[in-house]
C-alpha atoms as a PDB file:
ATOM      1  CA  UNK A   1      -6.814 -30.198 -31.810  1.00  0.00           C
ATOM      2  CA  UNK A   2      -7.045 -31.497 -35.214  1.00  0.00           C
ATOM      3  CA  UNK A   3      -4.051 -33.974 -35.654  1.00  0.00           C
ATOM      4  CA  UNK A   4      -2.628 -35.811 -38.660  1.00  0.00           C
ATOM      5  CA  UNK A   5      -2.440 -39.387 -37.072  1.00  0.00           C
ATOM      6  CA  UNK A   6      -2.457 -41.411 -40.227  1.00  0.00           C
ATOM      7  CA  UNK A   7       1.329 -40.838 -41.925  1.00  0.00           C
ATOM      8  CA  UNK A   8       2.846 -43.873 -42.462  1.00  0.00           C
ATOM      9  CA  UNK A   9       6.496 -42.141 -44.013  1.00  0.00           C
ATOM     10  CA  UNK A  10       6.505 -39.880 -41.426  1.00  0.00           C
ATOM     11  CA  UNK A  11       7.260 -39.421 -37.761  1.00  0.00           C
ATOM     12  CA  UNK A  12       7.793 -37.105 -35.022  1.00  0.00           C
ATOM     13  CA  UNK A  13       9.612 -38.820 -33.347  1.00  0.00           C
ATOM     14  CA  UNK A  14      10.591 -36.834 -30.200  1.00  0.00           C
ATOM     15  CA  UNK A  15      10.998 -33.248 -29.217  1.00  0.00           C
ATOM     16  CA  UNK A  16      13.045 -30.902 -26.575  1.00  0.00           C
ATOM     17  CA  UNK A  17      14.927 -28.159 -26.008  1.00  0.00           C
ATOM     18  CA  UNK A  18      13.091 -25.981 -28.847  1.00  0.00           C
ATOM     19  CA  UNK A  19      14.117 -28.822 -31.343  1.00  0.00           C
ATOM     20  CA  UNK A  20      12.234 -32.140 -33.039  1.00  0.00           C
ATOM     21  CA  UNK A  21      13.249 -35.226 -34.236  1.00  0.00           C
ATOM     22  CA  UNK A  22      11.545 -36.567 -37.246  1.00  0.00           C
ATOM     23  CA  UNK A  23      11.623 -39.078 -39.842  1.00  0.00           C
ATOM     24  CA  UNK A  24      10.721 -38.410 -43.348  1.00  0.00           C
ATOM     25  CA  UNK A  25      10.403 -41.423 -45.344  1.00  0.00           C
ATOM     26  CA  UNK A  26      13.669 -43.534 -44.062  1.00  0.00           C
ATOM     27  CA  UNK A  27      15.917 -40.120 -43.390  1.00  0.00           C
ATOM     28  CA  UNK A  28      15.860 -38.600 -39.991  1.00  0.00           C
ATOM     29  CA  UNK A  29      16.235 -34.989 -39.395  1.00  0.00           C
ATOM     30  CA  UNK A  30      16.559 -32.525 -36.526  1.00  0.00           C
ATOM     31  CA  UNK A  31      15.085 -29.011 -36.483  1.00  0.00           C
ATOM     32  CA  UNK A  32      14.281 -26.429 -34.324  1.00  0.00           C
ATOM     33  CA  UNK A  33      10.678 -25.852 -33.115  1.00  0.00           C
ATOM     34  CA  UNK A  34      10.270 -22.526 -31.099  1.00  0.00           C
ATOM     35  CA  UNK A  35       6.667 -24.381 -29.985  1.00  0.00           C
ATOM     36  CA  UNK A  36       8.525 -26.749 -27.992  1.00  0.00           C
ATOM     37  CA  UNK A  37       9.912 -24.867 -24.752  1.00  0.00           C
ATOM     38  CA  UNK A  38      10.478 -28.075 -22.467  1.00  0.00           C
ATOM     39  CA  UNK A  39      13.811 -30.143 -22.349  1.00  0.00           C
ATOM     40  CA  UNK A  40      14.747 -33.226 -24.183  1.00  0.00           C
ATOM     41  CA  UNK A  41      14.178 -36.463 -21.913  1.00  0.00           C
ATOM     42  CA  UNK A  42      17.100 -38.364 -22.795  1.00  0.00           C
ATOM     43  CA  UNK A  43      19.214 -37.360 -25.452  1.00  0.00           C
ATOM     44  CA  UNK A  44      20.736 -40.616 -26.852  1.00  0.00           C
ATOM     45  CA  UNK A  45      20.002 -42.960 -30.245  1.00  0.00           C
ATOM     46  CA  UNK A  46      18.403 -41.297 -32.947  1.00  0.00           C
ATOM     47  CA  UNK A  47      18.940 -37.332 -31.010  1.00  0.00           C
ATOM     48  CA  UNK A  48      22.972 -37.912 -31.649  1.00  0.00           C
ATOM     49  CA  UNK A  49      22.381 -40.028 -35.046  1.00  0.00           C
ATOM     50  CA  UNK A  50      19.903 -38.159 -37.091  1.00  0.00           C
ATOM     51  CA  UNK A  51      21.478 -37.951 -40.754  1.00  0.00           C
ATOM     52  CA  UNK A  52      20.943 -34.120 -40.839  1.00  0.00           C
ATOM     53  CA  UNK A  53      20.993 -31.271 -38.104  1.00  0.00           C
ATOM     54  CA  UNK A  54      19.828 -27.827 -38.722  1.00  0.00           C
ATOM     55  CA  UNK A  55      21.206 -25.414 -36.652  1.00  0.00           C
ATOM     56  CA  UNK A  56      20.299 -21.762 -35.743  1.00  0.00           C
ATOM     57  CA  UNK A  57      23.078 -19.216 -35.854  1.00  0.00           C
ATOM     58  CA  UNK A  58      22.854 -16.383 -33.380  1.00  0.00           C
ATOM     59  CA  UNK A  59      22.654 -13.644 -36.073  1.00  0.00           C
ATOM     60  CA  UNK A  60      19.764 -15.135 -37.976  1.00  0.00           C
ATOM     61  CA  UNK A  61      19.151 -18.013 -40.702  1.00  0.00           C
ATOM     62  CA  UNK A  62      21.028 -20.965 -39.947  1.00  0.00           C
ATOM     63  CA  UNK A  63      22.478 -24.117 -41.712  1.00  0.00           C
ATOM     64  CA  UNK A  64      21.891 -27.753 -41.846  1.00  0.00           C
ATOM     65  CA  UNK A  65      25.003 -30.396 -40.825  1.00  0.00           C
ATOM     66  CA  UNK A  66      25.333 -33.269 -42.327  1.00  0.00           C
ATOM     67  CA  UNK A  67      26.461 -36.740 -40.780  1.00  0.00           C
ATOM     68  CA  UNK A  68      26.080 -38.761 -44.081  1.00  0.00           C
ATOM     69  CA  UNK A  69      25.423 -37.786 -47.529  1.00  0.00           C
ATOM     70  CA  UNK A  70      21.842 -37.343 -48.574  1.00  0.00           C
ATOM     71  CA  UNK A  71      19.940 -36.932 -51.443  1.00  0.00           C
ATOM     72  CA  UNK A  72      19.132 -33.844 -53.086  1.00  0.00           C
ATOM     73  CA  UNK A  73      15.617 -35.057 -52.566  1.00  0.00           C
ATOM     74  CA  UNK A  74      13.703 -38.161 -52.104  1.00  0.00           C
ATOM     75  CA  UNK A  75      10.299 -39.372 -52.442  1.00  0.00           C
ATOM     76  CA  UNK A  76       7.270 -39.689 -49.541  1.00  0.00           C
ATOM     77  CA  UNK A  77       4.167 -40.691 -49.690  1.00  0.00           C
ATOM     78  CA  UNK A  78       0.700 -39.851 -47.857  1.00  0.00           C
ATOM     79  CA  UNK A  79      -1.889 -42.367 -48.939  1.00  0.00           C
ATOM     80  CA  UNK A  80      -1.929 -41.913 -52.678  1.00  0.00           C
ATOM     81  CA  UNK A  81      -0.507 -38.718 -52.764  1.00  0.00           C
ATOM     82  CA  UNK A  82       3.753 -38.451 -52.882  1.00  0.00           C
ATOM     83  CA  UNK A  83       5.798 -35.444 -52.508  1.00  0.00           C
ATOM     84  CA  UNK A  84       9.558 -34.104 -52.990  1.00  0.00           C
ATOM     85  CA  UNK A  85      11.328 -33.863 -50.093  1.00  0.00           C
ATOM     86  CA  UNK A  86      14.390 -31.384 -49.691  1.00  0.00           C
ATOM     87  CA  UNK A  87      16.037 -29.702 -46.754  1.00  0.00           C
ATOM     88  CA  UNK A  88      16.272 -25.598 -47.534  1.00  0.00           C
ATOM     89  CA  UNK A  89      18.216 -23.280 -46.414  1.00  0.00           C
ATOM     90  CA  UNK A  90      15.411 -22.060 -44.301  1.00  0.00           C
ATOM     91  CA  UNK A  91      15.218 -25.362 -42.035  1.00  0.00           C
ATOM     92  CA  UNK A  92      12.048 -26.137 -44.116  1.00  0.00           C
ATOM     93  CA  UNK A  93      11.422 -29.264 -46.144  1.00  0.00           C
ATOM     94  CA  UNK A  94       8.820 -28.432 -48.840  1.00  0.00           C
ATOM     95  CA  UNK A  95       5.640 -30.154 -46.852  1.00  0.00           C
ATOM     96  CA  UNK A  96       3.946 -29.563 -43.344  1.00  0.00           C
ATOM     97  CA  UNK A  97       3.380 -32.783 -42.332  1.00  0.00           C
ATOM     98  CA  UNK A  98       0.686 -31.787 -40.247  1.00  0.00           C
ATOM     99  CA  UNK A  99      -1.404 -30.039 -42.785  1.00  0.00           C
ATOM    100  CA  UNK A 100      -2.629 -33.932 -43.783  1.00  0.00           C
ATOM    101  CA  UNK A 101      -5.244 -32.808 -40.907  1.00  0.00           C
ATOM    102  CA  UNK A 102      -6.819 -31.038 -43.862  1.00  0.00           C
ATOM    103  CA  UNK A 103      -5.965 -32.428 -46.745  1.00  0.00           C
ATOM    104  CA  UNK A 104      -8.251 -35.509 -45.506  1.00  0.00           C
ATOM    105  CA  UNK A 105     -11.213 -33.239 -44.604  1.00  0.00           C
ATOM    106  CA  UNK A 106     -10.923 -30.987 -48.097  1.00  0.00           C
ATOM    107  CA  UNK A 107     -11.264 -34.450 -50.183  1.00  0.00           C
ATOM    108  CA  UNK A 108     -13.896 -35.702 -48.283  1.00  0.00           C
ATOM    109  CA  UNK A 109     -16.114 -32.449 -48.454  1.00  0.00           C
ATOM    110  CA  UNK A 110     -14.836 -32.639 -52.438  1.00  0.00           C
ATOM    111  CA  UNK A 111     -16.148 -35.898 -53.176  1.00  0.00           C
ATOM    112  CA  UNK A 112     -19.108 -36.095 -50.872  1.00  0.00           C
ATOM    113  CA  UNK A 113     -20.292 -32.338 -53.200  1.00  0.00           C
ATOM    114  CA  UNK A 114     -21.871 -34.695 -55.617  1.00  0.00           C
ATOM    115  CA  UNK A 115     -21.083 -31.787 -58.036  1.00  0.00           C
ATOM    116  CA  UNK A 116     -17.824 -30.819 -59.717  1.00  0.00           C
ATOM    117  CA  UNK A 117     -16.003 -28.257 -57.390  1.00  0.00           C
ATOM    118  CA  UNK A 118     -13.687 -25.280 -58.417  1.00  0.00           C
ATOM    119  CA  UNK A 119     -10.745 -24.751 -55.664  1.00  0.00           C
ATOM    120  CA  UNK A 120      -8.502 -21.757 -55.449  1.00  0.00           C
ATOM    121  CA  UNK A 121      -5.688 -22.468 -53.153  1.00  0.00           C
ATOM    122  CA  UNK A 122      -3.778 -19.037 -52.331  1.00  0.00           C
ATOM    123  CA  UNK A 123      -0.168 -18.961 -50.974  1.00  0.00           C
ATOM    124  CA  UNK A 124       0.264 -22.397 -52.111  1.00  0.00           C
ATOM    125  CA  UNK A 125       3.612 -23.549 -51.638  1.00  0.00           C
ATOM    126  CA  UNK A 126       4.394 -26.594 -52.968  1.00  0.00           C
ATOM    127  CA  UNK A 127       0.751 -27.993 -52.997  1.00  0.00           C
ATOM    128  CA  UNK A 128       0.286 -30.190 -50.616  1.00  0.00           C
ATOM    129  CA  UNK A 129      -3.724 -28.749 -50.605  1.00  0.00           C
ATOM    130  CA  UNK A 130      -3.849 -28.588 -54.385  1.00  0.00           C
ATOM    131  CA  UNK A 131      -2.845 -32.355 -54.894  1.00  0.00           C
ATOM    132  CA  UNK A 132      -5.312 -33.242 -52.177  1.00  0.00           C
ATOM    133  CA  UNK A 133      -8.196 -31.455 -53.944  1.00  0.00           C
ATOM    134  CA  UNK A 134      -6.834 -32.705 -57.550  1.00  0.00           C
ATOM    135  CA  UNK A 135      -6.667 -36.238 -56.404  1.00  0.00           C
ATOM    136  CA  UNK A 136     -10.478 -35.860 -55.122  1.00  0.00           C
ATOM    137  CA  UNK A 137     -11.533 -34.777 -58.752  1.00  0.00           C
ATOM    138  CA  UNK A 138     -11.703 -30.824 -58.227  1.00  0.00           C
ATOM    139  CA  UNK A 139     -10.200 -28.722 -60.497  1.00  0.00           C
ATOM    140  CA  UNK A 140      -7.671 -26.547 -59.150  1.00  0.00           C
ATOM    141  CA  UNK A 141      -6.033 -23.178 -59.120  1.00  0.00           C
ATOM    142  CA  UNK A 142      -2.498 -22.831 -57.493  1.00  0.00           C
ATOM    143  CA  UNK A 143      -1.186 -19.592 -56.957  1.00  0.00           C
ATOM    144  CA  UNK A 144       2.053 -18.185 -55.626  1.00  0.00           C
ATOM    145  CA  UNK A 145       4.796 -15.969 -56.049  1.00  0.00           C
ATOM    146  CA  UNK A 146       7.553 -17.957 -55.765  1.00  0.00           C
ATOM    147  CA  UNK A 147       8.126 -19.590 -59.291  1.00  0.00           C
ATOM    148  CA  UNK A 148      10.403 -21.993 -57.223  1.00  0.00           C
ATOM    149  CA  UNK A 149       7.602 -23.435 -55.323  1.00  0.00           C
ATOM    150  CA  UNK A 150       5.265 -23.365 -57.858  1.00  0.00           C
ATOM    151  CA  UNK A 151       7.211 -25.657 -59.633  1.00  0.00           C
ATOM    152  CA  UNK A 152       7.716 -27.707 -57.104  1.00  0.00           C
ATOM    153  CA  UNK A 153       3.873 -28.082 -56.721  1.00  0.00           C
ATOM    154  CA  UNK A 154       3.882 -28.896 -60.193  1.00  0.00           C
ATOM    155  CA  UNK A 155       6.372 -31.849 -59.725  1.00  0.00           C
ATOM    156  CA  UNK A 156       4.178 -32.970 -56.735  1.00  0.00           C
ATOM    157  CA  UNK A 157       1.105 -33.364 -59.138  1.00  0.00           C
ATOM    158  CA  UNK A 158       3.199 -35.368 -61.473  1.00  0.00           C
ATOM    159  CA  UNK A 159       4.692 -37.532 -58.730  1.00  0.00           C
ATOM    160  CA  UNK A 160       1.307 -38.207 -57.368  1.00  0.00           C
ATOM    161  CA  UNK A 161       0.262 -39.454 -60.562  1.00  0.00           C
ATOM    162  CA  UNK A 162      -2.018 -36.486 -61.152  1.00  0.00           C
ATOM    163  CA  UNK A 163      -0.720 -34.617 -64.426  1.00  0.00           C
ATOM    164  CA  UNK A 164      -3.745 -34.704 -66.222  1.00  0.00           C
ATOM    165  CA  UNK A 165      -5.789 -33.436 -63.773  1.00  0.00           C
ATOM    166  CA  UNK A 166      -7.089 -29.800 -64.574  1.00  0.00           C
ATOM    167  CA  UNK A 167      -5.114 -27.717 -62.320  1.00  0.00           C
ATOM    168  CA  UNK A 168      -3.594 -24.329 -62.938  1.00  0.00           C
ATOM    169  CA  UNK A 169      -0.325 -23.069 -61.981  1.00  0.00           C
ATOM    170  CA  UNK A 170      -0.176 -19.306 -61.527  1.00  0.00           C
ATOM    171  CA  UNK A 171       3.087 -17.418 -60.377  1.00  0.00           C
ATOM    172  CA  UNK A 172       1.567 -14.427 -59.447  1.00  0.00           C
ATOM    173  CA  UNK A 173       1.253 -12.142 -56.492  1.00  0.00           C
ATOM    174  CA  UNK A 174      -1.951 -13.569 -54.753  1.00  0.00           C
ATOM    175  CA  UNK A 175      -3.605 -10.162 -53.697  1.00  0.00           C
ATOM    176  CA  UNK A 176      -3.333  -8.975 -57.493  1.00  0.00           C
ATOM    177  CA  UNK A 177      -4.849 -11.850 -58.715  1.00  0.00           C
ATOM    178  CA  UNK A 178      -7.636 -11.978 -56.837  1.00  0.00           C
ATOM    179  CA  UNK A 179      -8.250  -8.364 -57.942  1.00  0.00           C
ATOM    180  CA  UNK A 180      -7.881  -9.900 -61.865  1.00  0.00           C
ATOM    181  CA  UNK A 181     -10.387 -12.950 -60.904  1.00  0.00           C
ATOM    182  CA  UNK A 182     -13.237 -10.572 -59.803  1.00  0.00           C
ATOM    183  CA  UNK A 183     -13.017  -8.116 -62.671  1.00  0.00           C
ATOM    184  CA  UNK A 184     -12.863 -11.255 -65.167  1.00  0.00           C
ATOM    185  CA  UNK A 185     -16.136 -12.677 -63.001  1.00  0.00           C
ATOM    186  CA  UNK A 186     -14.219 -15.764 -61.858  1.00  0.00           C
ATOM    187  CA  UNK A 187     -16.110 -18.102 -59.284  1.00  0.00           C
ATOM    188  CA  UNK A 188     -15.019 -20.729 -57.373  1.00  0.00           C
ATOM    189  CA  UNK A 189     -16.828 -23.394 -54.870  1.00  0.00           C
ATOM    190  CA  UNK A 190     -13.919 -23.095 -52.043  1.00  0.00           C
ATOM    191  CA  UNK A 191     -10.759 -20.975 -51.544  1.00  0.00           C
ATOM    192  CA  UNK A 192      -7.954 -22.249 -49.025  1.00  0.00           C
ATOM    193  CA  UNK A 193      -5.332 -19.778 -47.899  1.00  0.00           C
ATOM    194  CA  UNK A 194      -2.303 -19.859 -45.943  1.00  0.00           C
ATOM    195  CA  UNK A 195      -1.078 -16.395 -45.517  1.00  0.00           C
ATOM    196  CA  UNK A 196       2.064 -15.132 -44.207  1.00  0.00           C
ATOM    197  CA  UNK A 197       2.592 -12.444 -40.810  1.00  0.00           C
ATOM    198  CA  UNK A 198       3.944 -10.265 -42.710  1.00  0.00           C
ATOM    199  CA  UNK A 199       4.741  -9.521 -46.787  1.00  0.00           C
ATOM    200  CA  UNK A 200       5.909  -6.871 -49.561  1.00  0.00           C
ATOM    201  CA  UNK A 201       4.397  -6.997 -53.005  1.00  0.00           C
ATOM    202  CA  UNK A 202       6.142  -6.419 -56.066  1.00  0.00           C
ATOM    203  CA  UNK A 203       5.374  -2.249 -55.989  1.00  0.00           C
ATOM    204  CA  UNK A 204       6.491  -2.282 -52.055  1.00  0.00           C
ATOM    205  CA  UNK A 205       3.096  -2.986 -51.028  1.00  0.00           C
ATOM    206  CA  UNK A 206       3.014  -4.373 -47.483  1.00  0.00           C
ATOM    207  CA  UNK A 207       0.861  -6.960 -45.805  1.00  0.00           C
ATOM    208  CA  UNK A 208       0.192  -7.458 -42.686  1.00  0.00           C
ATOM    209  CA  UNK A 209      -1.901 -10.394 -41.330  1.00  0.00           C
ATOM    210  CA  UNK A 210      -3.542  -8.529 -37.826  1.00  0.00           C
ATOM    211  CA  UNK A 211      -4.739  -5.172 -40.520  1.00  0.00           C
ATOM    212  CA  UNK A 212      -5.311  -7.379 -43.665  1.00  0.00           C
ATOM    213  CA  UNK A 213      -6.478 -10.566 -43.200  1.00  0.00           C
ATOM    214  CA  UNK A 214     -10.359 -10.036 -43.092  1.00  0.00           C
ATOM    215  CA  UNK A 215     -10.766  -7.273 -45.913  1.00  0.00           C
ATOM    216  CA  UNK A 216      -8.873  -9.974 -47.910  1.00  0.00           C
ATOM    217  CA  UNK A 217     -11.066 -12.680 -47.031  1.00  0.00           C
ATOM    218  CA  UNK A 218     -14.391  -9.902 -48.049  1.00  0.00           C
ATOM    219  CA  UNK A 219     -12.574  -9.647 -50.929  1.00  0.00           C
ATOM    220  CA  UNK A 220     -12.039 -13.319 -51.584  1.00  0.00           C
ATOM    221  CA  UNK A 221     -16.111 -13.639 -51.148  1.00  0.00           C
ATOM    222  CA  UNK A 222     -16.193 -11.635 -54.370  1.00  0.00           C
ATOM    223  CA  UNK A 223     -15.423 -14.688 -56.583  1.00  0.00           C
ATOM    224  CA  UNK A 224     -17.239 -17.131 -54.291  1.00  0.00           C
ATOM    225  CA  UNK A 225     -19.624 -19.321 -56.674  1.00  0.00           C
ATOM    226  CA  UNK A 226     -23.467 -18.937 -55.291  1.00  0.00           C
ATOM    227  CA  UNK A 227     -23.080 -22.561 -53.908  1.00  0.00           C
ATOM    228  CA  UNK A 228     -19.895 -22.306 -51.632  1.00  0.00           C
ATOM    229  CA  UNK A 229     -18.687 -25.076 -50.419  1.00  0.00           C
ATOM    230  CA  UNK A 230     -15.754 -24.163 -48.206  1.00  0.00           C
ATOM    231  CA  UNK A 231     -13.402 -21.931 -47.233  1.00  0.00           C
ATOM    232  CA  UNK A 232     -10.166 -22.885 -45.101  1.00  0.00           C
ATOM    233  CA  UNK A 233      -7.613 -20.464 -43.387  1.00  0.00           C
ATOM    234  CA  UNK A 234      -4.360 -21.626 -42.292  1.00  0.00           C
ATOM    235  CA  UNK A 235      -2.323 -19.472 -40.226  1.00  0.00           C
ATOM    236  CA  UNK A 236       1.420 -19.887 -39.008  1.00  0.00           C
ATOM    237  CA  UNK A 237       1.313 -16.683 -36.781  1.00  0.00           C
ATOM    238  CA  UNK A 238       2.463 -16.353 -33.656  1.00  0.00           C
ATOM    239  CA  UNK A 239       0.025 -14.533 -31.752  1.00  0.00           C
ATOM    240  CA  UNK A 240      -3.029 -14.668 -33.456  1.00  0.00           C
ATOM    241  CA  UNK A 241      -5.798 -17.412 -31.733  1.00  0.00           C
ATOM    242  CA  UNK A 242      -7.842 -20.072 -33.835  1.00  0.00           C
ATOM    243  CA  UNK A 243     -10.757 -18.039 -32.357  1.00  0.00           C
ATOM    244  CA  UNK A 244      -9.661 -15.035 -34.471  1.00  0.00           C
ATOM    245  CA  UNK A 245     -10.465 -17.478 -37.082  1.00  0.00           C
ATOM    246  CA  UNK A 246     -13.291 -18.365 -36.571  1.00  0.00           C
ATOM    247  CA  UNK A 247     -14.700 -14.396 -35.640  1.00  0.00           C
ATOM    248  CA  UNK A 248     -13.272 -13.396 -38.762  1.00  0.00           C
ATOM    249  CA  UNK A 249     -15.183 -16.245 -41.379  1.00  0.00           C
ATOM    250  CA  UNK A 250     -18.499 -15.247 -38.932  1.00  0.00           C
ATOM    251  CA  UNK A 251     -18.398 -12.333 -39.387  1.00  0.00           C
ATOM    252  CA  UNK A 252     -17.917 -12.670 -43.228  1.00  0.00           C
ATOM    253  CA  UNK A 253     -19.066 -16.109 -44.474  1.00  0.00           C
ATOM    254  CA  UNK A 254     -21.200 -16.947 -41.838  1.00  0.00           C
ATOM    255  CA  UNK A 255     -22.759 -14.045 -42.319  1.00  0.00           C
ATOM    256  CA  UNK A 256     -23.410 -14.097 -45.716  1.00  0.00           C
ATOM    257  CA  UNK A 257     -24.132 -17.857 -46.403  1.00  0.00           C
ATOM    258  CA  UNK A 258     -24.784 -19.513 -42.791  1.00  0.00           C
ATOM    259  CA  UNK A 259     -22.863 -22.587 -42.166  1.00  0.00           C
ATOM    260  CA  UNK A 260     -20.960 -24.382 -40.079  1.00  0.00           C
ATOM    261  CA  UNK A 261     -17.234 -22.560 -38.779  1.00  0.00           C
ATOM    262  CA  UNK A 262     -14.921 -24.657 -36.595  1.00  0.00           C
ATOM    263  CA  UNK A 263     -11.227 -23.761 -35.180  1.00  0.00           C
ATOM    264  CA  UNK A 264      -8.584 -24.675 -33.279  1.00  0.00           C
ATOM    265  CA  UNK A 265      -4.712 -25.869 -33.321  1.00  0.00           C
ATOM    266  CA  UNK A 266      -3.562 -28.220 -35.869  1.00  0.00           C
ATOM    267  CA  UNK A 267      -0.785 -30.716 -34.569  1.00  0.00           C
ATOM    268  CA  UNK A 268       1.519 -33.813 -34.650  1.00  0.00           C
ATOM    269  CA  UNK A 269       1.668 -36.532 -32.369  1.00  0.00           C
ATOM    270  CA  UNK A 270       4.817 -37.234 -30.638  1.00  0.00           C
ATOM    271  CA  UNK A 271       5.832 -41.214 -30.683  1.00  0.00           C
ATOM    272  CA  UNK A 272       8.083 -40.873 -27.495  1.00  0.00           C
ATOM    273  CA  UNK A 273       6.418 -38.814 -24.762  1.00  0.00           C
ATOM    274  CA  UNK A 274       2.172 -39.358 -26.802  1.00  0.00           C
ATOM    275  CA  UNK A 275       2.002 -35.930 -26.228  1.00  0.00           C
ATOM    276  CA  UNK A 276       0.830 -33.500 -29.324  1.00  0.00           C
ATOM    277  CA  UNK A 277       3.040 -30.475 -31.032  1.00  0.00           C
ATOM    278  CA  UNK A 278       1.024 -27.739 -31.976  1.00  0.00           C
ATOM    279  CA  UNK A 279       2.084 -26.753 -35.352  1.00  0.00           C
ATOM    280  CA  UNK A 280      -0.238 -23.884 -36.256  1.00  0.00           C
ATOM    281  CA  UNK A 281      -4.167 -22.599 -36.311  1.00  0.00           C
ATOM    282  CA  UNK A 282      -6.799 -23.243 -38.948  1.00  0.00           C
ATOM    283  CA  UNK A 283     -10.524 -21.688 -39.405  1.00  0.00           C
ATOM    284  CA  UNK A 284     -12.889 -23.581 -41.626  1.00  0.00           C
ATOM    285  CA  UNK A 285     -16.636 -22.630 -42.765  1.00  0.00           C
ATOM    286  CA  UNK A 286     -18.417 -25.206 -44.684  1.00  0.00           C
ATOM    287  CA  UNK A 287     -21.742 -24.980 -46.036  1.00  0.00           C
END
């Protein structure tokens, strides 16, 4: 598994009974986790305390309950990157802790390129990747459809210290743009994605990951540079294995280039039980 085990402003702190425990800077929150199918061990101190509860309704969505008033956001840090923090609606927070796991290994392969690299980082949230690979001296191209999150990335940069790095900020829907990229004869040295299960474009195309996922990728090796130097898939999907993954960039990078492909589960360690939460899959080639 490859775990983040170096976050000093956040912790999970427990899990149980499909829900975690974690603190995020000096907050504490509690969320549910469908991962995490075995029972609490003893449901006491922080469990009953934590300054915000999300809760699942039985028809869908949910809402967060509140035992003391909280910012609107607040401020952590990972190394010498920082990022907004702010409970949605959607139980989410605006990072994945456990994507630091890759953040770490994308700057070192940046600044170990002895070369400047181009990144494109598709479905990009609020940019935890695109910091990462700004702080490491890439320049960067964030795109995603939500403007919301976009500009959220954006503040992230700022926060980070990173403003005048040369990063892009498209709002765009990603498929589209890569189509745009490869007629204009854009190149790039890596390309991260994250993409969803499922999806509807703005004309009421649909995506699906299992059908779509590797003629997207082919069609991400379009505006490849000649000298690739990675290419990282992230994937959130229940059901699909890392060794999908790792088939899949085979049987299109590795094919095409060589390299090295590794995969697996990406995770969190737990403080109370030392056991590790699963948190997703990832796939990376590297030249």
């Amino acid at each position: 598994m490859f775990a983040a085990h170096d976050w000093k402003d956040y912790e999970l702190i427990d899990t149980g009974d499909g829900e975690k425990l974690e603190r995020w800077g000096s907050i504490v929150l509690r969320r549910p986790d469908p991962q995490i199918i075995w029972p609490i061990h003893k449901e006491n101190g922080l469990w009953r305390g934590a300054d915000a509860h999300y809760h699942r309704s039985a028809s869908g969505g949910g809402q967060w309950e509140y035992k003391k008033e909280l910012p609107e956001r607040w401020t952590i840090s990972y190394d010498k990157l920082s990022f907004h923090i702010k409970p949605t609606s959607f139980k989410h927070t605006g990072l994945f802790p456990e994507q630091a796991a890759n953040w770490k290994w994308m700057m070192d392969k940046i600044q170990g390129a002895g070369r400047k690299i181009r990144v494109l980082n598709l479905f990009a949230y609020t940019g935890g990747a695109s910091v990462a690979c700004a702080y490491a001296g890439a320049d960067v191209c964030h795109v995603d459809a939500s403007k919301g999150v976009v500009q959220w990335a954006k503040e992230n940069l700022h926060l980070s210290g990173l403003g005048d790095r040369p990063v892009r900020f498209i709002t765009d829907d990603v498929f589209k743009f890569v189509q745009r990229e490869q007629r204009r004869g854009s190149k790039y040295d890596a390309i991260i994605m994250d993409p969803p299960s499922y999806g509807r474009g703005p004309n009421g195309e649909t995506w699906k990951l299992e059908t779509n996922l590797y003629p997207f990728v082919e069609q991400c090796m379009q505006i490849m540079s000649d000298r690739p130097l990675f290419m990282l898939i992230n994937s959130y999907t229940t059901g699909i294995s890392a060794t999908v993954l790792k088939n899949i960039l085979a049987m299109s990078m590795g094919r095409a280039y060589g390299g090295n492909i590794t995969c697996g589960e990406i995770g969190l360690p737990i403080t109370a039980s030392k056991l590790m939460l699963p948190c997703g899959i990832l796939g990376r080639w590297e030249a």
